[in-house]
N, C-alpha and C. Protein backbone atom coordinates (compact mmCIF):
# COMPACT_ATOMS: atom_id res chain seq x y z
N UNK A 1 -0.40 -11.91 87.31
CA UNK A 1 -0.38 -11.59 88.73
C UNK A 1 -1.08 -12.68 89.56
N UNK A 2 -2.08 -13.28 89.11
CA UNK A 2 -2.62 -14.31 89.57
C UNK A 2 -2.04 -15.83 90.05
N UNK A 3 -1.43 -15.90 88.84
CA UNK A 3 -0.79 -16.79 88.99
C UNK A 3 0.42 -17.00 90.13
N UNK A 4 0.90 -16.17 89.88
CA UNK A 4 2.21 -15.36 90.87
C UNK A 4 1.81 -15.36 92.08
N UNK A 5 0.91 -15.17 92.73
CA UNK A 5 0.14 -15.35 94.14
C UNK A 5 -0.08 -16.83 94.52
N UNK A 6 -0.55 -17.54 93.65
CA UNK A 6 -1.02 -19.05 93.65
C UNK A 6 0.48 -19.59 93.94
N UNK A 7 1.52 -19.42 93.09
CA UNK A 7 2.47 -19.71 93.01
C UNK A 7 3.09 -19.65 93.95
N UNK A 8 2.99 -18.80 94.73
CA UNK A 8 3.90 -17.83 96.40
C UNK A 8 3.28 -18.93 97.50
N UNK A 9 2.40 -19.06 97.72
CA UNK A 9 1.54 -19.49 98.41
C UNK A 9 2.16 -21.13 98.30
N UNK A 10 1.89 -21.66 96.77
CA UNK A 10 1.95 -23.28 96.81
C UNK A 10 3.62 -23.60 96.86
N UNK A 11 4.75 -22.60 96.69
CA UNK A 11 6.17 -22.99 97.18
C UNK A 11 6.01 -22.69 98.81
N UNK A 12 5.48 -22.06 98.89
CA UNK A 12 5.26 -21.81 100.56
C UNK A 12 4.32 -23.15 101.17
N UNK A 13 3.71 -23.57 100.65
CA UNK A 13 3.15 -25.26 101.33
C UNK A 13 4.21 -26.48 100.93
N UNK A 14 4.89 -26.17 99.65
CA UNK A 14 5.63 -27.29 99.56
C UNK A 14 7.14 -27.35 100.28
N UNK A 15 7.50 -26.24 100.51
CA UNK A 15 8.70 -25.99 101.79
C UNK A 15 8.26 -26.40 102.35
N UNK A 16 7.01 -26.60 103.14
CA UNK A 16 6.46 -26.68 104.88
C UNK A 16 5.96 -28.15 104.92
N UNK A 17 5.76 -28.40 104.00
CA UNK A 17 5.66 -29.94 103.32
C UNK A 17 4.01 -30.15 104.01
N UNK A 18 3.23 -29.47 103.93
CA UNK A 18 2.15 -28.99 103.77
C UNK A 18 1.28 -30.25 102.70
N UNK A 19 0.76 -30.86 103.20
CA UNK A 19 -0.37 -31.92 102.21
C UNK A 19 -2.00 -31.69 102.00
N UNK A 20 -2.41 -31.26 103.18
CA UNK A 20 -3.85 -30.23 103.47
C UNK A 20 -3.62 -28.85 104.13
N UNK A 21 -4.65 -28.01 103.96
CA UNK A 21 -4.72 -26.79 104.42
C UNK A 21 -6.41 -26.14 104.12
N UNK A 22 -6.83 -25.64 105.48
CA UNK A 22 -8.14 -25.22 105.11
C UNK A 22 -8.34 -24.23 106.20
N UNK A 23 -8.53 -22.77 105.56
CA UNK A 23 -9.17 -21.83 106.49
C UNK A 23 -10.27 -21.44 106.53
N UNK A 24 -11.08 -21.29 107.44
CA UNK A 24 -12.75 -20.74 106.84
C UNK A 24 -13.53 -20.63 108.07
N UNK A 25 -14.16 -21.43 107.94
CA UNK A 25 -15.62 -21.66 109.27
C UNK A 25 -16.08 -23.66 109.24
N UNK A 26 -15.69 -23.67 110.19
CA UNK A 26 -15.58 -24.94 109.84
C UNK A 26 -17.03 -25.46 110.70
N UNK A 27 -17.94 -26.86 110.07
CA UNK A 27 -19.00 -27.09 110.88
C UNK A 27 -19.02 -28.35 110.47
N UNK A 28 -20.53 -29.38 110.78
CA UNK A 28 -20.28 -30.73 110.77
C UNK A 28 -20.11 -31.04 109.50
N UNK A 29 -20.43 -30.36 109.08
CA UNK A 29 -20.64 -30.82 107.48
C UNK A 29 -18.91 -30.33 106.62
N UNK A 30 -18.47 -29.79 106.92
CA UNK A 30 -17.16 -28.90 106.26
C UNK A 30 -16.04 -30.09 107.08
N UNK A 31 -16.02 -30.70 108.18
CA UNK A 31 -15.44 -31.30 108.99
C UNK A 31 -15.58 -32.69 108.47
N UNK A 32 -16.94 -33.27 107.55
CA UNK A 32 -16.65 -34.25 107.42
C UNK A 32 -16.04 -34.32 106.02
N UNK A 33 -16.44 -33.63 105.55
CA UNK A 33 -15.66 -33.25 103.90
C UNK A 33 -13.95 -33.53 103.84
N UNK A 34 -14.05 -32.31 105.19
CA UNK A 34 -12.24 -32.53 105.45
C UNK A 34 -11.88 -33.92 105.87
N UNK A 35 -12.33 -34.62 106.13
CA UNK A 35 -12.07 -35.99 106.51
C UNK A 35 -12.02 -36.98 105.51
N UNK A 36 -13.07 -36.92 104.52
CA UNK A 36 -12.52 -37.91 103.57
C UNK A 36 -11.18 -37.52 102.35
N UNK A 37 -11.18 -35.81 102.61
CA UNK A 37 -9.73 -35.62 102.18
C UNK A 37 -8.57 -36.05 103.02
N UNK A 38 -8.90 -35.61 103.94
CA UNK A 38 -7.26 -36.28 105.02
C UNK A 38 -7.15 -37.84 104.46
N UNK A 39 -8.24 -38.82 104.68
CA UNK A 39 -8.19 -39.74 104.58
C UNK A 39 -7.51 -40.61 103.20
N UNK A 40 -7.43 -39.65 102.15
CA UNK A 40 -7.39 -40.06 100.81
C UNK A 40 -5.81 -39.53 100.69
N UNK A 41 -5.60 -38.48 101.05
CA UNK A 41 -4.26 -37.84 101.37
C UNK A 41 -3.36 -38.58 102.13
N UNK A 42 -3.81 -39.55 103.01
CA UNK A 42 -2.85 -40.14 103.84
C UNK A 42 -2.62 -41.68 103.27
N UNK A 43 -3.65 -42.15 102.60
CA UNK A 43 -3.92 -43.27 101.88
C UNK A 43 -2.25 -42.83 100.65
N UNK A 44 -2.50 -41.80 99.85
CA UNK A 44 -1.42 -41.71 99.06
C UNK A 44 -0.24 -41.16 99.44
N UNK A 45 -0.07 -40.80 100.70
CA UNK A 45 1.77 -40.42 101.39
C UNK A 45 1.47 -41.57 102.18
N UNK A 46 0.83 -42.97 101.97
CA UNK A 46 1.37 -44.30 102.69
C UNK A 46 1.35 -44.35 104.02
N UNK A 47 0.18 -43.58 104.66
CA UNK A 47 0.62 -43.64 106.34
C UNK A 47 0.16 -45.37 106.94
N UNK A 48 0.63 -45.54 107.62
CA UNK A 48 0.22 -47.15 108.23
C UNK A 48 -1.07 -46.59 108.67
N UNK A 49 -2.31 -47.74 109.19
CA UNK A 49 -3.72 -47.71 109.51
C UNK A 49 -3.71 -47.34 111.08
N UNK A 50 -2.48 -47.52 111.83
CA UNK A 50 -2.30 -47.50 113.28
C UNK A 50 -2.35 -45.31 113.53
N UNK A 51 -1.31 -44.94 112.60
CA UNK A 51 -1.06 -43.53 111.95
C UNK A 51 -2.23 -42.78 111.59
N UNK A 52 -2.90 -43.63 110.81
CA UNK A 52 -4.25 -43.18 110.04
C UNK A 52 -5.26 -42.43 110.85
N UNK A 53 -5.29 -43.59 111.95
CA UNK A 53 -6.13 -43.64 113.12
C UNK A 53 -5.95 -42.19 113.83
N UNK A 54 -4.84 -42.18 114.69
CA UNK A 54 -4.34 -41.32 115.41
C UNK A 54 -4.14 -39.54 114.92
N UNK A 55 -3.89 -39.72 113.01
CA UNK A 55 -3.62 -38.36 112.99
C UNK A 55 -5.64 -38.52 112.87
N UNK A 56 -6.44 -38.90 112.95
CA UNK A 56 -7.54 -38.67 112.48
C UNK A 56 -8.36 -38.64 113.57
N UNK A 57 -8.14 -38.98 114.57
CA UNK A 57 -8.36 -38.63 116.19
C UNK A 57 -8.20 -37.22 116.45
N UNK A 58 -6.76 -36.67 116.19
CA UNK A 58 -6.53 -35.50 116.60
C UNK A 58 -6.83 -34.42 116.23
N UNK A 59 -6.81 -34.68 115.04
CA UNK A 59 -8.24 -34.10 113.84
C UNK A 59 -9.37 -33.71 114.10
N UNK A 60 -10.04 -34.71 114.10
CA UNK A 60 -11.39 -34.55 115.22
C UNK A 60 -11.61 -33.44 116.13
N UNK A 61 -10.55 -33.61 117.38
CA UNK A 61 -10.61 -33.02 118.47
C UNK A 61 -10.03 -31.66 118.15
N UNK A 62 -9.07 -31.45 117.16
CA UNK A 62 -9.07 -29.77 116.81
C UNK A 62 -10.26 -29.37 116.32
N UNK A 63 -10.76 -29.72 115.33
CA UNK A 63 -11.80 -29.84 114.82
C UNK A 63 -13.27 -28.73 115.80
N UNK A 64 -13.76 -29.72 116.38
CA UNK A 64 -14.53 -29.90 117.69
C UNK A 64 -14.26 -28.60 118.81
N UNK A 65 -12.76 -28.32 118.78
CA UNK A 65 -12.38 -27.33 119.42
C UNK A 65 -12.54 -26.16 118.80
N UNK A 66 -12.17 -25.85 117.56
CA UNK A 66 -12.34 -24.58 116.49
C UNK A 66 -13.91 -24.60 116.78
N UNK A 67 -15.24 -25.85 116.45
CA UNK A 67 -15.94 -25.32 116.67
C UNK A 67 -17.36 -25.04 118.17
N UNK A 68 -16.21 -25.42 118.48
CA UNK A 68 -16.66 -25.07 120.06
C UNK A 68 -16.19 -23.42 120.77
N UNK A 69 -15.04 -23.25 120.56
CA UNK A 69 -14.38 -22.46 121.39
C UNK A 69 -13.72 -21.01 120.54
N UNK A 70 -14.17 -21.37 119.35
CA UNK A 70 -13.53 -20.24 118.14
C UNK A 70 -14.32 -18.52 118.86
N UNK A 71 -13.47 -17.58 118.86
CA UNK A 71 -14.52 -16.33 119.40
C UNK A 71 -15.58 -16.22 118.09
N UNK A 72 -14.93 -16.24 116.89
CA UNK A 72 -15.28 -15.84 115.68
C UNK A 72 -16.64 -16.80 115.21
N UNK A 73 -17.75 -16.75 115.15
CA UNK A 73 -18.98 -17.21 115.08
C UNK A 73 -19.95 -16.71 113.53
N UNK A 74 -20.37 -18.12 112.82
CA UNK A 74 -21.26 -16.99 111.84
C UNK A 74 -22.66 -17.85 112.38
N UNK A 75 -23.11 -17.85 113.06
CA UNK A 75 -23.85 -18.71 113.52
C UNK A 75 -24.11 -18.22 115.07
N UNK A 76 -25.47 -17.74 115.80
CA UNK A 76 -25.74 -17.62 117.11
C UNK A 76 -25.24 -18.47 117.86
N UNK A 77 -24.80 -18.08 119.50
CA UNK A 77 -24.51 -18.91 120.04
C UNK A 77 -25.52 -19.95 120.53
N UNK A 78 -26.87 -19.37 120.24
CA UNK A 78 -28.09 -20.36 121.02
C UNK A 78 -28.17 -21.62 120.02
N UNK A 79 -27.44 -21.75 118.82
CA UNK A 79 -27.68 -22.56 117.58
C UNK A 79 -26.51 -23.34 117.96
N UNK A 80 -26.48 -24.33 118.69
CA UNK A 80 -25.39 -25.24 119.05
C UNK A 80 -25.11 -26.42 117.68
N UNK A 81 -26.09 -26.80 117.88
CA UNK A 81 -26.28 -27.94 116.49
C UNK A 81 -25.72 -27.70 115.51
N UNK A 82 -25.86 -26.72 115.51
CA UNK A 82 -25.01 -25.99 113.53
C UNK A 82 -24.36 -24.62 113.60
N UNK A 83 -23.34 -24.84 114.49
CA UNK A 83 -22.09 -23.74 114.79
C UNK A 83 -21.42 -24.18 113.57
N UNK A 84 -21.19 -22.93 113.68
CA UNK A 84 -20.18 -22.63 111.85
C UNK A 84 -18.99 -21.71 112.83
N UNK A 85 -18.10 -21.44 113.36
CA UNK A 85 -16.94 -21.05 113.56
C UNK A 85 -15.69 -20.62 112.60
N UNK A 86 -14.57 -19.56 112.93
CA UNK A 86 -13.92 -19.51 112.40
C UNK A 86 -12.84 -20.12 112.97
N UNK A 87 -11.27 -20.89 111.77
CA UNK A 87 -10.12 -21.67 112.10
C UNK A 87 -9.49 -21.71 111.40
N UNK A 88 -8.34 -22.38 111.69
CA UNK A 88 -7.40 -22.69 110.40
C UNK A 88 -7.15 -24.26 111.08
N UNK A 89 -6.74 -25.19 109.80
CA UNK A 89 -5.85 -26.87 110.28
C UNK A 89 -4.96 -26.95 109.37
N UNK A 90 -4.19 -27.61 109.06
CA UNK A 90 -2.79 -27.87 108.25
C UNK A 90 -2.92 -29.35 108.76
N UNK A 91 -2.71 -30.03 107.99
CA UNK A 91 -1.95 -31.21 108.10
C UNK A 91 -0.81 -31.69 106.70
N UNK A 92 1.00 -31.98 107.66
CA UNK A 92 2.01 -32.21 107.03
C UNK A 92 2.66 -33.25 107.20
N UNK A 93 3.78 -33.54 106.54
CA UNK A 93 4.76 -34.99 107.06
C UNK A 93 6.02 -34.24 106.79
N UNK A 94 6.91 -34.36 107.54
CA UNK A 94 8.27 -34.26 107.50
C UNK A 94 9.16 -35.52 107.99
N UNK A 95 9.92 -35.70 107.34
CA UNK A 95 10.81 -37.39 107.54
C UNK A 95 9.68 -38.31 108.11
N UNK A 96 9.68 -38.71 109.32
CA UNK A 96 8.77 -39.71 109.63
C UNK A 96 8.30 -39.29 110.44
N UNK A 97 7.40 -38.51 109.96
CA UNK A 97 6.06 -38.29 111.25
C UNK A 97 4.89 -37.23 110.41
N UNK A 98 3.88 -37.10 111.12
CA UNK A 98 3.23 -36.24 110.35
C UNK A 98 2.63 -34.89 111.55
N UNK A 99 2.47 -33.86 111.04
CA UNK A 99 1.93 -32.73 111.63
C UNK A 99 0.79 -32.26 111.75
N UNK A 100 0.00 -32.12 112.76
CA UNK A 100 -1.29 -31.22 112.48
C UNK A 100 -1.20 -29.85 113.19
N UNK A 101 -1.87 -28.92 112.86
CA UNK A 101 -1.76 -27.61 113.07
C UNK A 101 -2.75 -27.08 113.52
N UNK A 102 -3.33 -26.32 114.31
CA UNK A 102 -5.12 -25.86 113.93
C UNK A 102 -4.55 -24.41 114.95
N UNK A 103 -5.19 -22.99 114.46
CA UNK A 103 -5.47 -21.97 115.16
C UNK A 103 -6.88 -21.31 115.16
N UNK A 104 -7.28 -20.87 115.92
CA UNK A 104 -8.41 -20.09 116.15
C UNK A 104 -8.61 -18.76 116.91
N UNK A 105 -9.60 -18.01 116.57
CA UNK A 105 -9.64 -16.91 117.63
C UNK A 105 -10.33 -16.96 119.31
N UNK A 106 -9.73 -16.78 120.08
CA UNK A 106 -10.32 -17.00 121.24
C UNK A 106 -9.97 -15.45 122.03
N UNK A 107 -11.22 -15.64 123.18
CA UNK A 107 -11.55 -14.80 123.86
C UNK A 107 -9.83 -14.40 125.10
N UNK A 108 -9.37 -13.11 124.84
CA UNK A 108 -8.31 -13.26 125.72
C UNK A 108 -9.01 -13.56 127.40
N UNK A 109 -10.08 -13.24 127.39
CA UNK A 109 -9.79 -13.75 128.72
C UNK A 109 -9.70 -15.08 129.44
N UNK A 110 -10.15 -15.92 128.45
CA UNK A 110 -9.61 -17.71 128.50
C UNK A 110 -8.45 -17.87 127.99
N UNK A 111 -7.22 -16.90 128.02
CA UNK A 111 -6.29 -17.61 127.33
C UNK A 111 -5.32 -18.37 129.09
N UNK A 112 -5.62 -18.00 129.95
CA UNK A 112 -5.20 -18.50 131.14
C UNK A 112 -5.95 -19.97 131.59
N UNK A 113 -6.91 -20.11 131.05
CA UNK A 113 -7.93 -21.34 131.67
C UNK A 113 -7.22 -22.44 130.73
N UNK A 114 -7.50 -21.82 129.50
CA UNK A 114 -6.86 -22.65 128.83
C UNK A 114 -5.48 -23.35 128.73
N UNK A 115 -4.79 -22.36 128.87
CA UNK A 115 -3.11 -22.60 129.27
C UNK A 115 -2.81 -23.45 130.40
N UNK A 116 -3.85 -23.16 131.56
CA UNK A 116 -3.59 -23.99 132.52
C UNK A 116 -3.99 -25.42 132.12
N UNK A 117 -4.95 -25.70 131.30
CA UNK A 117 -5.44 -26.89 130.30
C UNK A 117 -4.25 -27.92 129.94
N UNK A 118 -3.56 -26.96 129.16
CA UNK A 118 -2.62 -27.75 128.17
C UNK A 118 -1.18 -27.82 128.86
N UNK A 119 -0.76 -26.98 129.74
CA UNK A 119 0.73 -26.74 130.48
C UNK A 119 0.87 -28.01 131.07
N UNK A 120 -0.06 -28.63 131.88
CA UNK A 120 0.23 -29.91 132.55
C UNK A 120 0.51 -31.13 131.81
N UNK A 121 0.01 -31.07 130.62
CA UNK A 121 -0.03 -32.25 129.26
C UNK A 121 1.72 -31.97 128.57
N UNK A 122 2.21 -31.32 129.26
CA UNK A 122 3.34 -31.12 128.32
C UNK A 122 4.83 -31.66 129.27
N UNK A 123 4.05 -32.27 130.49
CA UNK A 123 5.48 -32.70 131.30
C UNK A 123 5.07 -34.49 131.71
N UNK A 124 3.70 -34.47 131.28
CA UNK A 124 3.16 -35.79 131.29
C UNK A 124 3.90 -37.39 130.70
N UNK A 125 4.53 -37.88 131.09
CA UNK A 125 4.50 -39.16 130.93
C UNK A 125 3.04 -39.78 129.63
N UNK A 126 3.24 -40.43 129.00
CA UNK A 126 2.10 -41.47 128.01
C UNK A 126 0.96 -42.11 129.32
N UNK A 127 1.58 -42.85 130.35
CA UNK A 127 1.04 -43.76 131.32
C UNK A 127 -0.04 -42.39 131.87
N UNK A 128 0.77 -41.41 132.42
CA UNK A 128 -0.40 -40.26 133.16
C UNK A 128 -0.86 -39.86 132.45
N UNK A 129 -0.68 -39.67 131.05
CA UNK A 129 -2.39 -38.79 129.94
C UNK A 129 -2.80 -40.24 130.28
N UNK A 130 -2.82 -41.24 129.72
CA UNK A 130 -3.80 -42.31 129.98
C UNK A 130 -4.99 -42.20 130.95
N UNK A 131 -3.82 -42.24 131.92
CA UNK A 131 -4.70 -42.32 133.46
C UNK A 131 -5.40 -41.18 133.48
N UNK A 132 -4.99 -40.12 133.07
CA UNK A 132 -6.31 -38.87 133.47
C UNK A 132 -6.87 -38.64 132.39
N UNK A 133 -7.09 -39.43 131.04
CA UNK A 133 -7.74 -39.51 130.48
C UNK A 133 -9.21 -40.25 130.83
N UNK A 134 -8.67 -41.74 131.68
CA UNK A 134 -9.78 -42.28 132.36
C UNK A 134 -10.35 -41.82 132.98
N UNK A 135 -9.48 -41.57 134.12
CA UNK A 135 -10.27 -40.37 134.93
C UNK A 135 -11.28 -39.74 134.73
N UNK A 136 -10.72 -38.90 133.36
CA UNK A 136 -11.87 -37.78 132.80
C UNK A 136 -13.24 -38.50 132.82
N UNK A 137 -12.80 -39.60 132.23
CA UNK A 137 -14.13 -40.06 131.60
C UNK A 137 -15.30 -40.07 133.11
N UNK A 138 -14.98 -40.51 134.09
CA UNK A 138 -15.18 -40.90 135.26
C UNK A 138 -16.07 -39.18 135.82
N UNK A 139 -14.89 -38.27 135.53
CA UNK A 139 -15.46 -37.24 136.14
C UNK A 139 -16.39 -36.52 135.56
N UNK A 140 -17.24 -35.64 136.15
CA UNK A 140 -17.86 -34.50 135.35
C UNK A 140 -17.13 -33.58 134.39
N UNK A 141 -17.74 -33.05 133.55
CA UNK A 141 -16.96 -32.48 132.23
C UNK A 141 -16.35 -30.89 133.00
N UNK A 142 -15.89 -30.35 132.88
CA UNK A 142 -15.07 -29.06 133.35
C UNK A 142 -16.26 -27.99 133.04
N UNK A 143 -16.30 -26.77 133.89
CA UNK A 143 -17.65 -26.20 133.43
C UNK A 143 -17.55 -25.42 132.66
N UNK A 144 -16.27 -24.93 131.63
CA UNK A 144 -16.12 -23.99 130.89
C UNK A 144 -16.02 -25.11 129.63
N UNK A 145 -16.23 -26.10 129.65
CA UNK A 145 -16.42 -27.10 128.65
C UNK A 145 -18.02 -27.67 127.77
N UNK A 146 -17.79 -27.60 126.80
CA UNK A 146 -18.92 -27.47 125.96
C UNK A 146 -19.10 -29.21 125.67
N UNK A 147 -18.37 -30.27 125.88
CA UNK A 147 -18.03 -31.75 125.33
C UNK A 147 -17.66 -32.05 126.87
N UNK A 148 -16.91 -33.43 126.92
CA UNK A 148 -16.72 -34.03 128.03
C UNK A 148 -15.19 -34.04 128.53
N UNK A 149 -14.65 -32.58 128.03
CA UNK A 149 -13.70 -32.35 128.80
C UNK A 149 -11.95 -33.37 128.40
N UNK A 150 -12.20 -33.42 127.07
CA UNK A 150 -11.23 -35.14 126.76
C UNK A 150 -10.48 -34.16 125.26
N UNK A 151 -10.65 -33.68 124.55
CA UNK A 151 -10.21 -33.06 123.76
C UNK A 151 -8.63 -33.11 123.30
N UNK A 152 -7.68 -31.80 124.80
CA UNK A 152 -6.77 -32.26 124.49
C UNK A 152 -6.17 -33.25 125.01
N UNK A 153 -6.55 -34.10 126.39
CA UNK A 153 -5.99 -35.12 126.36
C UNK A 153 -5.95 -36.26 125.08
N UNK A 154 -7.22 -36.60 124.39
CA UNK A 154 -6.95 -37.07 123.32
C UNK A 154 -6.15 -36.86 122.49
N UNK A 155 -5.75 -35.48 122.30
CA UNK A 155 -4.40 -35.11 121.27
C UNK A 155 -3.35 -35.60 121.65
N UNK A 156 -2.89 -35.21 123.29
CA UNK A 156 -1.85 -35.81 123.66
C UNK A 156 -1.67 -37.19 123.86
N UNK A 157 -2.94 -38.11 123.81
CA UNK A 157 -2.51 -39.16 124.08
C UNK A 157 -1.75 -39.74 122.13
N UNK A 158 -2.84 -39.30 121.81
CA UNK A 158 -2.39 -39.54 119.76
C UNK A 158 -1.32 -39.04 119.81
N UNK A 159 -0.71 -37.45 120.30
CA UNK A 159 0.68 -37.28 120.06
C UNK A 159 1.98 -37.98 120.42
N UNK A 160 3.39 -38.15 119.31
CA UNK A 160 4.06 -39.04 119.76
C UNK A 160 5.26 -37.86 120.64
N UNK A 161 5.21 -36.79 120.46
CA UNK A 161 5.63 -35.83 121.33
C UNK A 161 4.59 -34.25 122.38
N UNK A 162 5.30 -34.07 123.25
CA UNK A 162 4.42 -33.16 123.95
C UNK A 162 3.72 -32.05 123.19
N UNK A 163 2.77 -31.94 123.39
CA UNK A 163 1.61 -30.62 122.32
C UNK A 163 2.59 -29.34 122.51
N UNK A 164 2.68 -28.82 121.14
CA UNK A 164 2.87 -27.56 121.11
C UNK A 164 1.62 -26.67 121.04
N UNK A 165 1.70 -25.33 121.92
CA UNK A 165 0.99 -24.34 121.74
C UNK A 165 1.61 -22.56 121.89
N UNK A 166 0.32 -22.25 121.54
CA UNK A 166 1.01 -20.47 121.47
C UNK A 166 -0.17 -19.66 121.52
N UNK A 167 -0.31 -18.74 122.42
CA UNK A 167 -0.81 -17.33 122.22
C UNK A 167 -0.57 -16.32 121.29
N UNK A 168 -0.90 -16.09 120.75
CA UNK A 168 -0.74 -14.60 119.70
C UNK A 168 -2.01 -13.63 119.93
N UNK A 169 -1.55 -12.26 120.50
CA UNK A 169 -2.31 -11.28 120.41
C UNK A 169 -2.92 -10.80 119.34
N UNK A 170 -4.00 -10.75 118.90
CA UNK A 170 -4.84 -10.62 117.71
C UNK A 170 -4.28 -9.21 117.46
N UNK A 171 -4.41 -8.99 116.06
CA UNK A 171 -4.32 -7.27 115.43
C UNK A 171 -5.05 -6.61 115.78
N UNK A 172 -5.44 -5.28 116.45
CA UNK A 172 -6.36 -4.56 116.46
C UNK A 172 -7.52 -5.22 117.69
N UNK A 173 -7.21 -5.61 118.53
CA UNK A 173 -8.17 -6.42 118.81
C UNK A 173 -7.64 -6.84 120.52
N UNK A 174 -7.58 -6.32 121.62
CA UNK A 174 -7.23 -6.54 122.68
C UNK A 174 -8.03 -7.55 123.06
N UNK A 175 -9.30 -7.58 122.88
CA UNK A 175 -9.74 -8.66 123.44
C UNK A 175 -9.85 -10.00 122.78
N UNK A 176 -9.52 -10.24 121.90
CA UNK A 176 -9.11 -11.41 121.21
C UNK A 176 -7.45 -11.90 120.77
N UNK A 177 -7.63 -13.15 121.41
CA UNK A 177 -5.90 -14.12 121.08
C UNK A 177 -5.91 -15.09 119.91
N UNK A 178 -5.12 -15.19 119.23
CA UNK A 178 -5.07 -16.67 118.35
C UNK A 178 -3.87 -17.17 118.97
N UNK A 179 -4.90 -18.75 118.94
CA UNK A 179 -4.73 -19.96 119.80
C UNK A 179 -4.52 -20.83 118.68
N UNK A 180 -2.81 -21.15 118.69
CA UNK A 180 -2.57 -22.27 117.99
C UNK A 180 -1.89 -23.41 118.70
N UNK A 181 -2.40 -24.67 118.27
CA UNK A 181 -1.91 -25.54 118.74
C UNK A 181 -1.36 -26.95 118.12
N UNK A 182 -0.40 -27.68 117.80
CA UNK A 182 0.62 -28.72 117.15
C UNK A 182 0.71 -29.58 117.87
N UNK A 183 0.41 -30.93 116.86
CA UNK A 183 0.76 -32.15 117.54
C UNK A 183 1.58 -32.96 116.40
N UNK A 184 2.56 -33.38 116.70
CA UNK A 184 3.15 -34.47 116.15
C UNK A 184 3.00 -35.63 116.44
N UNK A 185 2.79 -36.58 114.90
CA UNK A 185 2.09 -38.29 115.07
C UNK A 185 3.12 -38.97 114.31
């Protein structure tokens, strides 16, 4: 029976063409772990160093976001330094490109702040994430922002198509959404 589960699961990553996968609580330390796996993983599916870069940027910034913005906490919120959060990331390749994935639980009542976040990044031109990427830098960080407000523009600028995202109403749970979000590199 054991096996049979393992089994379900690993034809189900190798359809999806699935190369990493990690659900849990992710923190600095679990984040950098995952990094010298991505890194070793991408080293052996041959990604160019330009690729390397970019899916490992976006990485980051999901990353950073799961543990910034996750509702799901094992860790006080007064303990900033060593937030442990709950998430999921995937990273895949299909023909020529590669995928990252990341969901988390978030508070439904940011699922509008947020949306308004990412909706504008999805009709954007490369030249305008640029530019309001600078921008950002220029401006004060957003006040529902925990970092300097650059997150998903960084995804979108690494992405070679517009960010996918999605709301999903949590089970049992009105006041919580899972927040997933896709970038292709």
């Amino acid at each position: 029976m054991l096996y049979e589960e393992f089994e379900d699961f690993w034809q189900v990553a190798q359809k999806r063409h699935v190369i990493f996968f990690y659900t849990g609580y992710f923190s600095q330390h679990v984040v950098a772990a995952i990094s010298e796996t991505i890194r070793a993983r991408l080293d052996t599916a041959g990604a160019a160093g330009p690729t390397r870069r970019r899916i490992f940027s976006a990485f980051v910034e999901m990353s950073q976001n799961i543990m910034h913005y996750s509702s799901e906490a094992l860790t006080p919120p007064a303990e900033r330094e060593h937030q442990m959060r709950r998430g999921s990331f995937c990273i895949g390749n299909r023909e020529d490109h590669f995928f990252l994935l990341s969901a988390n639980p978030v508070r439904t009542e940011k699922v509008e702040s947020i949306r308004a976040r990412l909706e504008p990044l999805r009709t954007m031109t490369v030249d305008e994430i640029k530019s309001a990427y600078k921008k950002a830098l220029r401006d004060p960080a957003p006040e529902d922002s925990k970092g300097a407000g650059l997150g998903f523009l960084t995804m979108a600028r690494e992405a070679s198509e517009p960010l996918e995202f999605e709301f999903v109403p949590a089970p049992n749970d009105p006041d919580t959404t899972i927040f997933c979000i896709k970038a292709i590199i």
